[in-house]
Protein backbone atom coordinates (compact mmCIF):
# COMPACT_ATOMS: atom_id res chain seq x y z
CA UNK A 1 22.84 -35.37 34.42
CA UNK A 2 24.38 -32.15 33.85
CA UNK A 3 26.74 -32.96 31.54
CA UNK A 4 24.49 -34.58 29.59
CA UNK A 5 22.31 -31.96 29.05
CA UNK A 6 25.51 -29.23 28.62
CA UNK A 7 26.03 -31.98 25.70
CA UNK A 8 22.39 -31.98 24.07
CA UNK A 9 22.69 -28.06 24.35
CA UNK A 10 26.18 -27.62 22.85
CA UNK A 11 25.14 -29.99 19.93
CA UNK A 12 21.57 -27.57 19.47
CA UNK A 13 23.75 -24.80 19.37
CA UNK A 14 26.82 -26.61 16.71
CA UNK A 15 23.81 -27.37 14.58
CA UNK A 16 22.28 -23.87 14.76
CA UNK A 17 25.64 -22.27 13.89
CA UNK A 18 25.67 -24.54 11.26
CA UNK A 19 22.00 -23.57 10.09
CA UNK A 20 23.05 -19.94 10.45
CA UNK A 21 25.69 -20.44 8.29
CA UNK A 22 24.06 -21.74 5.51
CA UNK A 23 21.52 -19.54 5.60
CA UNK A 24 24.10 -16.51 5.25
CA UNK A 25 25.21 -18.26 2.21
CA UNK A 26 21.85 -18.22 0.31
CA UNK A 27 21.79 -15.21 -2.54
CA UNK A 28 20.42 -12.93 -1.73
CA UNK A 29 20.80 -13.37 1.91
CA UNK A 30 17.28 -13.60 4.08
CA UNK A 31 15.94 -9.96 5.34
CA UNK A 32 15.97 -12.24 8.82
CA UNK A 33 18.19 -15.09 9.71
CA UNK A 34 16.05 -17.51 12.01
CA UNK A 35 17.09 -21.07 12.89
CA UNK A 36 14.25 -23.67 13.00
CA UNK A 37 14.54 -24.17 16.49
CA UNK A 38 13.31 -20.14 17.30
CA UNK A 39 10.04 -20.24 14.51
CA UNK A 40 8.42 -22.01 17.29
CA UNK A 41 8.35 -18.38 19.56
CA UNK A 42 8.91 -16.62 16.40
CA UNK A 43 5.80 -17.62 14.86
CA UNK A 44 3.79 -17.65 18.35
CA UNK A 45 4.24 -14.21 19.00
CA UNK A 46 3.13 -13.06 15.62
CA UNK A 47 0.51 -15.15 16.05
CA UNK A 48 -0.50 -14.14 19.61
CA UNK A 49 -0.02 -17.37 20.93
CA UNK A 50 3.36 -16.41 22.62
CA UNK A 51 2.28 -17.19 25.87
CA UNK A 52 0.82 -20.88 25.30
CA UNK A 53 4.58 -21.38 23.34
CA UNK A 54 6.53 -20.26 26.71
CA UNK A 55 4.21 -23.13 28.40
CA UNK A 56 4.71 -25.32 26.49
CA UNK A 57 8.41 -25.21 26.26
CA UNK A 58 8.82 -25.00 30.41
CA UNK A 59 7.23 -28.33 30.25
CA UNK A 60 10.37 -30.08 28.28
């Protein structure tokens, strides 16, 4: 079980290197350089919803 999840999360993170990557490449570059996967929190917390996000996330 453990290696199968070390595999899901070293593919997450390959794909948000990736996404990092291409978003260093846009001109001009973004002020902030979030990957999809950390709106979710990003967006909560601006939101004030921050809490319910950490919930909901424990639960997957």
């Amino acid at each position: 079980m453990y290696a199968r999840a070390a595999a899901v999360s070293t593919s997450a993170l390959d794909d948000d290197g990736r996404e990092v990557m291409d978003l260093y490449q846009q001109v001009p570059t973004p002020r902030e350089v979030l990957v999809k996967n950390v709106l979710l929190l990003r967006n909560a917390e601006r939101e004030g919803r921050f809490d319910e996000a950490v919930k909901a996330i424990g639960t997957l």
